[in-house]
Structures are given as structure tokens and as C-alpha cells.
Protein backbone atom coordinates (compact mmCIF):
# COMPACT_ATOMS: atom_id res chain seq x y z
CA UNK A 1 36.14 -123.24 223.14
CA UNK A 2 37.79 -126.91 223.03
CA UNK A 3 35.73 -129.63 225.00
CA UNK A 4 37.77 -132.41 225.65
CA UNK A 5 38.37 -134.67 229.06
CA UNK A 6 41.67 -132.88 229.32
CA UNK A 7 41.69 -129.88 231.31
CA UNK A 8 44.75 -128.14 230.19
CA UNK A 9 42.59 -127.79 226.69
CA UNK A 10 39.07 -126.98 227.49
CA UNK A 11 37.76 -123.59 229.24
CA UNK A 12 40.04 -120.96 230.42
CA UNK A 13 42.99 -122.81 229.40
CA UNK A 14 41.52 -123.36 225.80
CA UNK A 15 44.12 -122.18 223.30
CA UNK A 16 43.60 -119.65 220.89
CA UNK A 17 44.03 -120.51 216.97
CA UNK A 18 44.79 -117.22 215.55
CA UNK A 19 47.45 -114.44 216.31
CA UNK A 20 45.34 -110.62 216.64
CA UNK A 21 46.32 -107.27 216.37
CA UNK A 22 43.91 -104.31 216.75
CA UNK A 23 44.40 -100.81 217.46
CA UNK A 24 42.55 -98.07 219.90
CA UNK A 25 41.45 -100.43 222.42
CA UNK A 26 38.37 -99.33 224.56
CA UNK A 27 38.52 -98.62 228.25
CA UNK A 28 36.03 -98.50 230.69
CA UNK A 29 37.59 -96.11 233.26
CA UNK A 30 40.81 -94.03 233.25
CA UNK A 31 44.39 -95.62 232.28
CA UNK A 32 46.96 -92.98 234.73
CA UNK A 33 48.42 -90.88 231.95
CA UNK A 34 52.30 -91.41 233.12
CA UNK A 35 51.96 -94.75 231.88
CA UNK A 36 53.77 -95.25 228.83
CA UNK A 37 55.17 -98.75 228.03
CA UNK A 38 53.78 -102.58 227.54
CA UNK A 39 52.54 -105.18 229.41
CA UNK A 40 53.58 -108.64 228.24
CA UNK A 41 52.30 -112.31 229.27
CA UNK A 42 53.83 -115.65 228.20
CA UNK A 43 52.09 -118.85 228.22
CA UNK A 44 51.81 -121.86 226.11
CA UNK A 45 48.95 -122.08 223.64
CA UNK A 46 49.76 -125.44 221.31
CA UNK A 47 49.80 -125.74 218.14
CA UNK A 48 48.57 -129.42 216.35
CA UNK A 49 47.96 -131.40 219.31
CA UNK A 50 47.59 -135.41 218.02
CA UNK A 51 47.11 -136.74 221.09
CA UNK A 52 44.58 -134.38 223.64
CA UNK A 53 44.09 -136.95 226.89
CA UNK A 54 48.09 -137.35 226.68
CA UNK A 55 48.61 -133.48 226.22
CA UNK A 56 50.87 -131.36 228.79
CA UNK A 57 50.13 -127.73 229.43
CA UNK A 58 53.31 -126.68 230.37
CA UNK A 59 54.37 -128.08 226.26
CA UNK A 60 52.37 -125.63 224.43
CA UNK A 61 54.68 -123.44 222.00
CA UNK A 62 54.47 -119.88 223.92
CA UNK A 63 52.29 -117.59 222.94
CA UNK A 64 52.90 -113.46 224.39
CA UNK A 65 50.46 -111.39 224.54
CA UNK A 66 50.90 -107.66 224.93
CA UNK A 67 49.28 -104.31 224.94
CA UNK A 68 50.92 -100.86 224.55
CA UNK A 69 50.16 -98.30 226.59
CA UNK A 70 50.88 -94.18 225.93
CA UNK A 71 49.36 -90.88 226.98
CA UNK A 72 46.06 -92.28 228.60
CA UNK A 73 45.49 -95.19 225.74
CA UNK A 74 45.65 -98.15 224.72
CA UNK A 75 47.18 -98.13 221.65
CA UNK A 76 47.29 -101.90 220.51
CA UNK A 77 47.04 -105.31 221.29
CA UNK A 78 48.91 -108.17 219.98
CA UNK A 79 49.61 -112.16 220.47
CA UNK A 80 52.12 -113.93 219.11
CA UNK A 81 53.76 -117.51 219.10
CA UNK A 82 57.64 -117.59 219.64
CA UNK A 83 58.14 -118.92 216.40
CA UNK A 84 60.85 -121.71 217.28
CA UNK A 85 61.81 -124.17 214.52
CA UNK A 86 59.06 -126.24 214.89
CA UNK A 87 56.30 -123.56 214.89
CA UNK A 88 57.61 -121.89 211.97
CA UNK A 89 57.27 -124.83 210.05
CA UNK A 90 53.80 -125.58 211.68
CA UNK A 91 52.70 -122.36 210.60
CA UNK A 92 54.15 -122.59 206.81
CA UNK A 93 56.64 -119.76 207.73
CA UNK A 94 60.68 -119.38 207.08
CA UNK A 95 62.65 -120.25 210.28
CA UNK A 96 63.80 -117.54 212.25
CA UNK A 97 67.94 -117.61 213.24
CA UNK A 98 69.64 -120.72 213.70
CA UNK A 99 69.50 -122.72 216.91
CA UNK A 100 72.27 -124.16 219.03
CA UNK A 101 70.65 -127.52 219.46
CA UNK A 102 67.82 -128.73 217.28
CA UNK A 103 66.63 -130.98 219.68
CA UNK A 104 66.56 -128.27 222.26
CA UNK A 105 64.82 -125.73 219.77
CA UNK A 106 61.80 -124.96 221.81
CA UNK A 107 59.46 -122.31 221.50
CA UNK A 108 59.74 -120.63 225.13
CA UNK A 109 56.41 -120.41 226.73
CA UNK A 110 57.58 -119.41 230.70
CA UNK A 111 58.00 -115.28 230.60
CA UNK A 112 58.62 -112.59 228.65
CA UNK A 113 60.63 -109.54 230.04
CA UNK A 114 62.01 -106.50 228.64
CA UNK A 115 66.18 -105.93 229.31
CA UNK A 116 69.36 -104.29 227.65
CA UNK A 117 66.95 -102.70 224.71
CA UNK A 118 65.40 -105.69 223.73
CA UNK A 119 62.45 -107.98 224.47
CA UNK A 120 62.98 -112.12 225.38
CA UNK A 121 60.81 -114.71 225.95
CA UNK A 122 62.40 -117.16 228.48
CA UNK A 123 61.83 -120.40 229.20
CA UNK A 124 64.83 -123.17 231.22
CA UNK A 125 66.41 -126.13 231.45
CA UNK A 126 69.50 -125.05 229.04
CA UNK A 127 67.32 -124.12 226.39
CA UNK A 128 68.22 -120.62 224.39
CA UNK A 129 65.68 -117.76 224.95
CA UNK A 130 64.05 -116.19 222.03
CA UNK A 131 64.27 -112.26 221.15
CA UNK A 132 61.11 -110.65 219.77
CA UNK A 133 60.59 -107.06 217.58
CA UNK A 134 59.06 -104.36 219.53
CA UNK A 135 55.74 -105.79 218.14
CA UNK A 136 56.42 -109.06 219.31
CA UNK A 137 57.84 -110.67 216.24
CA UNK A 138 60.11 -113.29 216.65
CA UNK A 139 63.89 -112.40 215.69
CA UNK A 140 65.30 -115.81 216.50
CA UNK A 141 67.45 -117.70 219.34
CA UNK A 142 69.48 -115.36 221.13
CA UNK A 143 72.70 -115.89 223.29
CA UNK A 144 71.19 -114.35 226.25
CA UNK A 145 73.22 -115.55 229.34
CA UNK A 146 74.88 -117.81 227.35
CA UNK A 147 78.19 -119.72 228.83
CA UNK A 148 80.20 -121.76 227.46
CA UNK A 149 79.32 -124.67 229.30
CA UNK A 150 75.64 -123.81 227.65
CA UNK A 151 73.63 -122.54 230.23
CA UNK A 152 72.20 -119.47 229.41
CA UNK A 153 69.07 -117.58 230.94
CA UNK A 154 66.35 -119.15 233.11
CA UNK A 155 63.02 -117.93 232.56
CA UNK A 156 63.65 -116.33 236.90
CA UNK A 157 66.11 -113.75 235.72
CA UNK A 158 66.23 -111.65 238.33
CA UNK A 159 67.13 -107.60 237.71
CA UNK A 160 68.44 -106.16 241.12
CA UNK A 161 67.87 -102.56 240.64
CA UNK A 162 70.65 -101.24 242.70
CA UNK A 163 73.80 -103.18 240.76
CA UNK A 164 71.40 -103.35 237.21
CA UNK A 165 72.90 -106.27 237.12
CA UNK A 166 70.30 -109.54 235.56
CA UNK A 167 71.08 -112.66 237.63
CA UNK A 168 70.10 -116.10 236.31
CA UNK A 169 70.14 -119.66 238.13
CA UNK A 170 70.36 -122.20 235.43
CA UNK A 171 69.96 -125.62 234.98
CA UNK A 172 70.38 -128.10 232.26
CA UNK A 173 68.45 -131.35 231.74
CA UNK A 174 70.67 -134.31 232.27
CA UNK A 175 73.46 -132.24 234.42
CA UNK A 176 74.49 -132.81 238.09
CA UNK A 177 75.75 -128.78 237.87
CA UNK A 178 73.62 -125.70 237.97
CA UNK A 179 75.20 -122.39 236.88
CA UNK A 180 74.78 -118.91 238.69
CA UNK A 181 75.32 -116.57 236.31
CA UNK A 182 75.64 -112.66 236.48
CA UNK A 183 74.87 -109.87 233.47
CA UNK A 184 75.87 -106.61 233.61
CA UNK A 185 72.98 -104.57 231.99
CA UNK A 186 73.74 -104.49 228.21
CA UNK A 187 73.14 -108.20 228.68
CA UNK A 188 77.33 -109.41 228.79
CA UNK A 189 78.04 -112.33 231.08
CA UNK A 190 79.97 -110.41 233.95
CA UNK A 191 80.86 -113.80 236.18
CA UNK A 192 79.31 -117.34 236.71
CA UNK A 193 79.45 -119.99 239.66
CA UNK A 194 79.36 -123.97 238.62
CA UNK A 195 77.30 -125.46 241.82
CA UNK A 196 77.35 -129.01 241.85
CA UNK A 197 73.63 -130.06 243.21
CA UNK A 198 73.62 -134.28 242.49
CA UNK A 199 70.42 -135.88 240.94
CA UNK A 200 69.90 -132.55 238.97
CA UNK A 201 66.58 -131.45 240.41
CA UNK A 202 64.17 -129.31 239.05
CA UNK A 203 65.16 -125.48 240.44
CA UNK A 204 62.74 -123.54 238.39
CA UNK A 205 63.23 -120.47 240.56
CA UNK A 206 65.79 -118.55 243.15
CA UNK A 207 66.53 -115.33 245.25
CA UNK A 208 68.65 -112.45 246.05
CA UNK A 209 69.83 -110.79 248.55
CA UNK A 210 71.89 -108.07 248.85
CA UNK A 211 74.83 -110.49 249.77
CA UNK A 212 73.71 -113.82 248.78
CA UNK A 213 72.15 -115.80 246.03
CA UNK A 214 69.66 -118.63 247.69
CA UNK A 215 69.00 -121.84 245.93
CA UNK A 216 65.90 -124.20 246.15
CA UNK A 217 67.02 -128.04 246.15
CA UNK A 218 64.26 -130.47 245.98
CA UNK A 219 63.38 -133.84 245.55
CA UNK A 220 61.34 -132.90 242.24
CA UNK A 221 64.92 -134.89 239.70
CA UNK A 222 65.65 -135.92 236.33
CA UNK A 223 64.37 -139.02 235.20
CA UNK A 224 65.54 -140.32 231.90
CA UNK A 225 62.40 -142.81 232.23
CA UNK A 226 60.08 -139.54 231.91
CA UNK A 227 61.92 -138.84 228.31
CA UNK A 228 59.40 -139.44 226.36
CA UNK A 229 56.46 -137.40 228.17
CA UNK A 230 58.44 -134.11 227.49
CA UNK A 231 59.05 -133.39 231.07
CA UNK A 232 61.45 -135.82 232.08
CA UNK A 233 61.51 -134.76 236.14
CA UNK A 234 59.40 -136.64 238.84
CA UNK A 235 59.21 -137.08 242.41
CA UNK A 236 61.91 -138.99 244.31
CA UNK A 237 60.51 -139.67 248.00
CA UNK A 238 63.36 -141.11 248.92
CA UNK A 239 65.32 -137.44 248.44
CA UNK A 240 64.83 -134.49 251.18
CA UNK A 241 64.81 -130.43 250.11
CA UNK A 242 67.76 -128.07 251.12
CA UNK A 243 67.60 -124.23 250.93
CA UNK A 244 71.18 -122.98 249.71
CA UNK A 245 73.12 -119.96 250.55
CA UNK A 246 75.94 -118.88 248.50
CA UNK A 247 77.86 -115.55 248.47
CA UNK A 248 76.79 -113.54 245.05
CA UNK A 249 80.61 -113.27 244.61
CA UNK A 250 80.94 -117.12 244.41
CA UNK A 251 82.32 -119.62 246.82
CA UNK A 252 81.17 -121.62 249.06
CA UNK A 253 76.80 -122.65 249.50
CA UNK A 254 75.38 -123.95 253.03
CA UNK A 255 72.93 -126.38 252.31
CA UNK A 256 70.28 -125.93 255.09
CA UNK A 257 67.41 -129.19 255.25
CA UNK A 258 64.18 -128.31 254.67
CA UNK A 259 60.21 -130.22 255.06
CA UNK A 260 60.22 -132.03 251.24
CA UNK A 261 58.62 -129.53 249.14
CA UNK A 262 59.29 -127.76 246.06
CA UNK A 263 59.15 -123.68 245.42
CA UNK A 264 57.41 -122.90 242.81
CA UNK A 265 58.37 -118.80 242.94
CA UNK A 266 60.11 -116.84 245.11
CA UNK A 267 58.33 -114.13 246.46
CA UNK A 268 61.51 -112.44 247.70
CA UNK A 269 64.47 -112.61 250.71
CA UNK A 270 66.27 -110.59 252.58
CA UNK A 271 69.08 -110.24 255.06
CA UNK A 272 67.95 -109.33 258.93
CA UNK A 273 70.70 -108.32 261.27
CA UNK A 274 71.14 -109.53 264.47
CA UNK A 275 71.76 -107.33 267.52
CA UNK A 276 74.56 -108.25 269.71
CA UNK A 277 75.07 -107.87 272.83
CA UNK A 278 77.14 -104.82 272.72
CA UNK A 279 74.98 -103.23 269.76
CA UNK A 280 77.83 -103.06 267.82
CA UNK A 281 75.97 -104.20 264.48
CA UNK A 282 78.68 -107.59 264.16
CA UNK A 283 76.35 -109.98 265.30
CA UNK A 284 75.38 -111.84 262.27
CA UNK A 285 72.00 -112.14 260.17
CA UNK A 286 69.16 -113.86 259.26
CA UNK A 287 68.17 -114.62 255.93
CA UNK A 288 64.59 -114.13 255.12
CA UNK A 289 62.45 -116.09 252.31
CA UNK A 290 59.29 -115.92 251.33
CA UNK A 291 58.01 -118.62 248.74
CA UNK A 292 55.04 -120.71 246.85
CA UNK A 293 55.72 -123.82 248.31
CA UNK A 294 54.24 -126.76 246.97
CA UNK A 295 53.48 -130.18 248.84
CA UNK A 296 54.99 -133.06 249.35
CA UNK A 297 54.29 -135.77 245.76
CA UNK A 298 54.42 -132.22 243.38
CA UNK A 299 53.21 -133.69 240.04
CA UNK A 300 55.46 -131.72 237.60
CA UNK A 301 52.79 -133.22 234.59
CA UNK A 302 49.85 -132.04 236.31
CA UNK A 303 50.84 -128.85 238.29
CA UNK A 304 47.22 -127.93 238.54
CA UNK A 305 46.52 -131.28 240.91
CA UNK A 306 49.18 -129.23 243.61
CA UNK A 307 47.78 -127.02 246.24
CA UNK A 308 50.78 -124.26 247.01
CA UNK A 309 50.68 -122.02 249.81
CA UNK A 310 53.29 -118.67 250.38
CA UNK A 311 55.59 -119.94 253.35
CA UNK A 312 58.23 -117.73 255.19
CA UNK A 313 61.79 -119.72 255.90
CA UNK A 314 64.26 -118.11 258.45
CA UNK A 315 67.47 -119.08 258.18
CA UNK A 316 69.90 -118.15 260.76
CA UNK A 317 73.45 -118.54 259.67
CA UNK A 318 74.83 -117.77 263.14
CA UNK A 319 73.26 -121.17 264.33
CA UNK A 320 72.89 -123.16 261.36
CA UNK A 321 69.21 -123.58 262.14
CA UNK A 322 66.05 -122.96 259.68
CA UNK A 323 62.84 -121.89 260.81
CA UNK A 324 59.59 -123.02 258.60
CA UNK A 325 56.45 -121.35 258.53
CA UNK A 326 53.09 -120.96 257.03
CA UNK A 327 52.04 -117.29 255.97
CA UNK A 328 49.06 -117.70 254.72
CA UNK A 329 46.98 -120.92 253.74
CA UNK A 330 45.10 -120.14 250.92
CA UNK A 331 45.86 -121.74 247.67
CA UNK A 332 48.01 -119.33 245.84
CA UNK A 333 50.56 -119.01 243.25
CA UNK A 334 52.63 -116.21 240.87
CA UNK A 335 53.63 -113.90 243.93
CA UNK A 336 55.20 -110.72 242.35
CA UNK A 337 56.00 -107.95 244.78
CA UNK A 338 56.99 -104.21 244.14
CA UNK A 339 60.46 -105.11 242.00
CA UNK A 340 62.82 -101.99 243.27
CA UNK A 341 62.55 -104.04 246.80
CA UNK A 342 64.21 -107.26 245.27
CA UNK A 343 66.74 -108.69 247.69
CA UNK A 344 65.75 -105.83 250.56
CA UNK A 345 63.23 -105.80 253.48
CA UNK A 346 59.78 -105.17 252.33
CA UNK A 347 56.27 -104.93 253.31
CA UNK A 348 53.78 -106.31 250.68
CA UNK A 349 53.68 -108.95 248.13
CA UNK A 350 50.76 -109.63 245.89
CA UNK A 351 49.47 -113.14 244.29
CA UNK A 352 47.08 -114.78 242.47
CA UNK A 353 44.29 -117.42 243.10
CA UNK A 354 44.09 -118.87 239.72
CA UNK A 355 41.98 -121.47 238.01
CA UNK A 356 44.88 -123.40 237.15
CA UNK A 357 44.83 -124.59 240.87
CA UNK A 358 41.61 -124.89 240.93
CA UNK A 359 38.96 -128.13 241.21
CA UNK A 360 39.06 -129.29 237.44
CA UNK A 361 35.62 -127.02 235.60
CA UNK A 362 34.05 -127.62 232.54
CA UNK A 363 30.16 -128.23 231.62
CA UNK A 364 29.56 -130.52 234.38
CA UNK A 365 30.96 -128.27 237.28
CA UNK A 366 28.93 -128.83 240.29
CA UNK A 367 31.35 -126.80 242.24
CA UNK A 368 29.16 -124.16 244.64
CA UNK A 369 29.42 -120.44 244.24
CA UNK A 370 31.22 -119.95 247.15
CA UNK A 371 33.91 -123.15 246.27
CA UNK A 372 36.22 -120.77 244.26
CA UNK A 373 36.46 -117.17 243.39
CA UNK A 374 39.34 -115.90 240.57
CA UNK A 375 41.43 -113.33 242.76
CA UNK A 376 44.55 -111.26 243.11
CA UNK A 377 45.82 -111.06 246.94
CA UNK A 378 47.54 -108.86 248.60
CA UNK A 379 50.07 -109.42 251.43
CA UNK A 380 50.67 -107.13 254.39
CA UNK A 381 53.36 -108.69 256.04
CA UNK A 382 54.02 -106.34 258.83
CA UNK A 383 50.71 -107.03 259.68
CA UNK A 384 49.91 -110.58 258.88
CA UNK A 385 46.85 -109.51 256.97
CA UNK A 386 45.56 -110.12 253.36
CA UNK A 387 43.33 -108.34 251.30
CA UNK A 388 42.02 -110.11 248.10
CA UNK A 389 40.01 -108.98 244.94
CA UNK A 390 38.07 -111.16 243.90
CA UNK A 391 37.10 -111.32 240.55
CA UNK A 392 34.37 -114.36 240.33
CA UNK A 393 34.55 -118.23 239.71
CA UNK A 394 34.50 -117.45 235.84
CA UNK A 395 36.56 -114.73 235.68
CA UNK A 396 39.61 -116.49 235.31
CA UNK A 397 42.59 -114.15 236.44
CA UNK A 398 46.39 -114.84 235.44
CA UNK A 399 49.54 -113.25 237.19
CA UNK A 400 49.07 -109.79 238.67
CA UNK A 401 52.20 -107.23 238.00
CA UNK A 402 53.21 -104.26 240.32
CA UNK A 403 53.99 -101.15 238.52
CA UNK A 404 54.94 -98.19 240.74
CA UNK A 405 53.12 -94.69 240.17
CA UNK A 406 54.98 -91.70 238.96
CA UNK A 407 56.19 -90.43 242.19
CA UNK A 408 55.83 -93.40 244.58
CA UNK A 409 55.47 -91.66 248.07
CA UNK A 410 55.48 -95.52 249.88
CA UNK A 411 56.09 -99.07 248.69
CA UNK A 412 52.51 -99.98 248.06
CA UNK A 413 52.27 -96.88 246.00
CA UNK A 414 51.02 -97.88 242.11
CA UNK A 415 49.12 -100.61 240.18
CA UNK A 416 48.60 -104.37 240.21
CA UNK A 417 47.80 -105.25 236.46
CA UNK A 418 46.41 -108.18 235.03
CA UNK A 419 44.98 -109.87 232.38
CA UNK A 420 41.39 -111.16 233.85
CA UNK A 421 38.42 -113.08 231.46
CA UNK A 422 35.05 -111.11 231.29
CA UNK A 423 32.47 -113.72 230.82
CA UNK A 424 30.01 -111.08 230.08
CA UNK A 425 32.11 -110.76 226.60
CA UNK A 426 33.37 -113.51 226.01
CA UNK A 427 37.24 -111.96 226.31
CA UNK A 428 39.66 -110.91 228.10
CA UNK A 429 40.37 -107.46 229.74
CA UNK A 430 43.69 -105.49 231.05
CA UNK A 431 42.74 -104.39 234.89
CA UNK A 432 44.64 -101.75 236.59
CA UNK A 433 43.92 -102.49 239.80
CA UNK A 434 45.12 -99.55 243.25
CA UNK A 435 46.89 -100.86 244.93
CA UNK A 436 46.57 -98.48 248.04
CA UNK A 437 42.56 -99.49 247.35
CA UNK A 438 42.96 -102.93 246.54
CA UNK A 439 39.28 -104.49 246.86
CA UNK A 440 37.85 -101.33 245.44
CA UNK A 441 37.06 -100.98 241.60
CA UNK A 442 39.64 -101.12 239.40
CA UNK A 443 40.89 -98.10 237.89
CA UNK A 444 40.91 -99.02 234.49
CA UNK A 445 39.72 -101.88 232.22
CA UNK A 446 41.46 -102.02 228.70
CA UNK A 447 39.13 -104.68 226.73
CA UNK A 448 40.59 -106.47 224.53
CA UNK A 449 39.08 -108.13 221.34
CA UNK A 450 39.73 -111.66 222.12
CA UNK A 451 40.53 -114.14 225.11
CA UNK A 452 43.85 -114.48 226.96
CA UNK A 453 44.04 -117.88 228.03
CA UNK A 454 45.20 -119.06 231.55
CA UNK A 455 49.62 -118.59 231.04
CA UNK A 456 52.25 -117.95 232.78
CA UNK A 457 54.52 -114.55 233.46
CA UNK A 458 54.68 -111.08 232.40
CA UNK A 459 56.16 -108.05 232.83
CA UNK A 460 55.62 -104.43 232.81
CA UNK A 461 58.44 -103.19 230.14
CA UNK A 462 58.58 -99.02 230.64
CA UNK A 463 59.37 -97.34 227.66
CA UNK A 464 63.03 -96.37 228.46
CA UNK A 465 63.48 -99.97 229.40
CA UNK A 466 62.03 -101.08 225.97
């Protein structure tokens, strides 16, 4: 691996030189036999760095990983970069399609999700997503979400299972407007709302509900003075955070003030009724949200310096009041939850203590034993509890992913998956973790030939959703 004083490029988050396929993994354990689909990670792995102390790690062209899954085997793994413009021509390769904006030609490195047929890596900030083969070829820029203002898809698409429809919240760099907009599910633009949110800050995520659409204002803003860094936001202390609340049909948003933070993920919301006094059911709602919240002086360059926590916000619309508070203190990030309970009340959400938030490691880590362990968490919020499995300081886990089992009997009912490093091999392995037995061993480990390094988001793509 890469030794160098940057930490983004050394250890876990190393990047891999080469793209791998092999076939017939081997698992130690049983893989459920109704599984029969992919599971996909994004993340950026860089490609001719010239200057490694100076180096982002949120720059690196994306690079998705993926392993198909059929009939009780693991049939293949494969990584590949998302070949924009510029890693094509890194790579000696013919460019794929032909992109809006060449300046904005950016190989997306946020998440990679399956929808309408097709497979897309996402990334933001009004640049086009990329479609990818089956295998994870690249096909070229797509016009995913695309309006003709030129938004188009955020790398937070959100599916709501009961409409099918694929909601994005989209920003562009440079523009005092974000755009919610709404796809039916062969991928057409069905609607959009223009918001006007001044100093165009940095709303990397959002949530549903089944009546409203919540946006995250914060004072993470543009800055043309950051240009030249390749991540032109910064903090702005003299700028507060407001939660949002606008009808999915369009209209309206009530800005609601919030302690300055940013969201780093929504974990999900939901709509709680209020009783009235005369039961009748008319007596307005709460709106429930459950986020990563990171502190006050986020470093958008160094995301690893923040320490987020998962925070629950109340917002009661009756009174125009918002309630803050903390669920759970431990430093956490990537929450996922069951996805046929997006936008509805739930029970449990699961995260991940990564490495990336970590105290910097490397061959001089002095850190105890007991300092850090690699784990996936999981949230029972009826009860206030948390259960964690942890994996080991070395183990370096990424995002966990709940897929449901074949005939889900209760909400907790399936799998947490994850890619997870073995340091006993030197690579990386596929865990299929119960999630109804969440500390206990994992059901399944698919080892793959090679290492994953630390990314970003994945997704579970079923076969009929392929």
C-alpha cells in the first residue's frame, strides 16, 4: 500500500491500480439461496495524483465495485473506474458518449444504484451521472434527471416504494436555486420545484415523507475563493442552518432554524399525527428526522477531521417550533435503514463506524486497542438501544446495506451487507451479516481476490430491478 503523510492515500484508503474480475468466488459460510442480484459500492480511487500532501479524497475518479450473486454463489467480482473524459484518456482508452459540459465532465465517485433497467453511478453539484453495462462498463453521460435548467440527479436519489417514483434534490455549483425534481420509474422527469436557498450551500442530502420533501440548509456555501482546490464550499460562521419543509406537490417551504450543523445523510423522516382534543384525527403532525449531523466548523476538504453523530429533529408544524436531539453519541456515519420504510414510521436504522472518521493510522499508530473498533450499528429506536458488530481496529468496514429476506415476517427481517478488510488476507470480503442476530457471526463471507478501499455508497440492485 501507498505511504505518504496524506491520509486519504495511505492504508485503508490506499487506492487500487488495477481494475479485477474473477469468477466463483469462495465463501466461508452459506450465502441465503433467494438471493439473486448485485451489490455495488462507489468510491473514489485516483488516478495520477501529482501532488499527494495537496490531494482530496472526495476527487478521486470513482471506482464501483460489485459482486453478483445467484443460486447460493458468488458468481463474480468486478471494479471499475467511471470512465469520464478525463479517465479515458488517463487510461489510453476512446471516450465514452459526449458530455454536456467539459469542464463539468467528472467521473462520479458518490453511489451507484440500480433504476428503470439500468445501472448509474451518481455523484452532485449539476454534474451528469454516468450509466454502466451490467458488468459495470461505462456507457457514457446519461440524462438522468436532467432539466432544462441542468440539474439532473444527485447522488441522494431517493426511490419511495409506494409511488416508484425516484426523487432527487439538486444543486448546482455557483446557483442561488436548488431543484426538486420527481421521476416516474422508467426514469422521465414527471415535475420539478425551483427553491431559491441564497449563498448556495452545500445540500448533499434530503428526505421524504409521505407528504413532504425536507431540505437541509447550512452554513457549509460556495466560495469562488475555494475554485481552485476542487471543492469550492467552506464554512461561513457568520450563516445559521434551517430544516425546510415543502409539500412534494410544490409550493410553498417553511424554513425552521436549526443549531449550525450540516447533515451529512438522512437516515429517514416521517409524519406523526397529533391527537386532538376531540380525537377526530385533524389535529396536525409532526415531522420526524433522523440524521448524521456533523459539528459546527465541518471541513468539507477534510471530512475525516468531523466527528458526526445520528440526531433526531421534531418539527411541529402546528407551533412552528423544532425540537433537537441527540440519539446516540458515538461517532457514526452512512445510516441506511430497511428502504420499503422510506418516508414512513420505522423502527431500526443501521450505520457504520468507519475509519474514515477515525484518529489518522498509519505505521506510527499508537492508538490503544480499545481506541477504535471498525463496526456496523444497529439502531432500535423504540427502544433507545444499539447493538454494534464490531469488526476490529484493522478491519476497516465501509457502508452496511439492508436487504430484506424472502418473506420478511417484521422490519428487521434480512441482511446488513458490507464490504469489510480481512487483515488476515490482505483483502477484502462481502459479509452478510442477520440482522435479527446482529453481533453474532455473520452468515456468509464472500472473499474477494483483492482490497476494497474505504468509499462511499452502494446498493443492493435485485435482479428484476437490474
Amino acid at each position: 500500500m501507498t505511504t505518504t503523510r496524506n491520509r486519504y492515500l495511505s492504508g485503508n484508503f490506499a487506492p487500487v491500480t488495477e481494475e479485477v474480475t474473477a469468477y466463483d468466488l469462495p465463501v466461508t459460510g452459506r450465502i441465503p439461496a433467494h438471493l439473486n442480484g448485485r451489490y455495488l459500492r462507489n468510491g473514489p480511487n485516483p488516478l495520477g495524483i501529482e501532488d499527494a500532501a495537496a490531494h482530496i479524497w472526495t476527487l478521486g475518479a470513482g471506482m464501483v465495485h460489485g459482486v453478483r450473486i445467484r443460486d447460493g454463489r458468488a458468481e463474480w467480482y468486478r471494479n471499475r473506474w467511471v470512465r469520464s473524459g478525463t479517465v479515458a484518456d488517463h487510461l489510453g482508452e476512446p471516450r465514452r458518449g459526449t458530455p454536456i459540459d467539459e469542464q463539468l465532465d467528472i467521473s462520479p465517485n458518490v453511489q451507484v444504484v440500480g433504476f428503470a433497467g439500468s445501472t448509474f453511478a451518481l455523484i452532485e453539484g449539476g454534474i451528469r451521472p454516468y450509466e454502466l453495462t451490467y458488468e459495470l462498463e461505462t456507457v457514457g453521460p446519461c440524462a438522468l434527471g436532467a432539466t432544462p435548467e441542468g440539474y439532473s440527479a444527485n447522488a441522494h436519489s431517493l426511490f419511495d416504494p409506494r409511488t416508484r417514483e425516484l426523487h432527487s434534490l439538486a444543486f448546482r455549483y455557483g446557483s442561488d436555486d436548488v431543484q426538486h425534481i420527481v421521476m416516474n420509474d422508467s426514469g422521465t422527469v414527471r415535475r420539478t420545484t425551483t427553491i431559491p436557498v441564497p449563498g448556495n450551500p452545500y445540500m448533499h442530502d434530503f428526505a421524504l415523507t409521505d407528504h413532504y420533501v425536507l431540505l437541509f440548509d447550512s452554513p457549509v456555501v460556495f466560495s469562488p475563493a475555494h475554485l481552485s482546490t476542487g471543492v469550492p464550499f467552506t464554512w461561513d460562521d457568520r450563516r445559521g442552518a434551517r430544516v425546510g419543509v415543502l409539500p412534494r406537490e410544490g409550493g410553498e417551504v417553511r424554513w425552521f432554524g436549526l443549531t449550525p450543523s450540516l447533515v451529512g445523510h438522512t437516515l429517514n423522516a416521517y409524519e406523526r399525527p397529533h391527537e386532538d382534543l376531540r380525537g377526530s384525527g385533524t389535529g396536525g403532525c409532526d415531522i420526524v428526522v433522523d440524521v448524521i449531523r456533523h459539528p459546527e466548523g465541518f471541513d468539507i476538504r477534510d471530512v475525516g477531521s468531523s466527528r458526526p453523530t445520528l440526531d433526531r429533529w421534531t418539527i411541529n408544524l402546528t407551533a412552528g417550533t423544532v425540537r433537537e436531539e441527540r440519539l446516540d453519541d458515538r461517532v457514526q456515519e452512512f445510516p441506511r435503514l430497511n428502504s420499503r420504510y422510506t418516508g414512513r414510521p420505522y423502527r431500526y436504522g443501521y450505520a457504520a463506524a468507519v475509519e474514515l472518521y477515525a484518529p489518522p493510522s498509519g505505521p506510527e499508530d499508537d492508538r490503544p486497542d480499545e481506541g477504535f473498533s471498525n463496526a456496523l450499528l444497529k439502531h432500535d429506536l423504540s427502544r433507545g438501544t444499539t447493538e454494534a458488530h464490531e469488526f476490529g481496529r484493522d478491519a476497516a468496514v465501509g457502508e452496511g446495506v439492508f436487504v430484506a429476506a424472502e418473506s420478511p415476517a417484521a422490519e428487521d427481517d434480512g441482511y446488513v451487507m458490507a464490504y469489510v478488510f480481512n487483515p488476515e488476507r490482505s483483502a477484502s470480503d462481502l459479509v452478510i451479516l442477520p440482522a435479527q442476530d446482529f453481533s453474532g457471526e455473520p452468515i456468509a463471507r464472500i472473499h474477494l481476490p483483492v482490497r476494497v478501499p474505504l468509499g462511499l455508497h452502494g446498493s443492493w440492485v435485485p435482479e428484476e430491478d437490474r
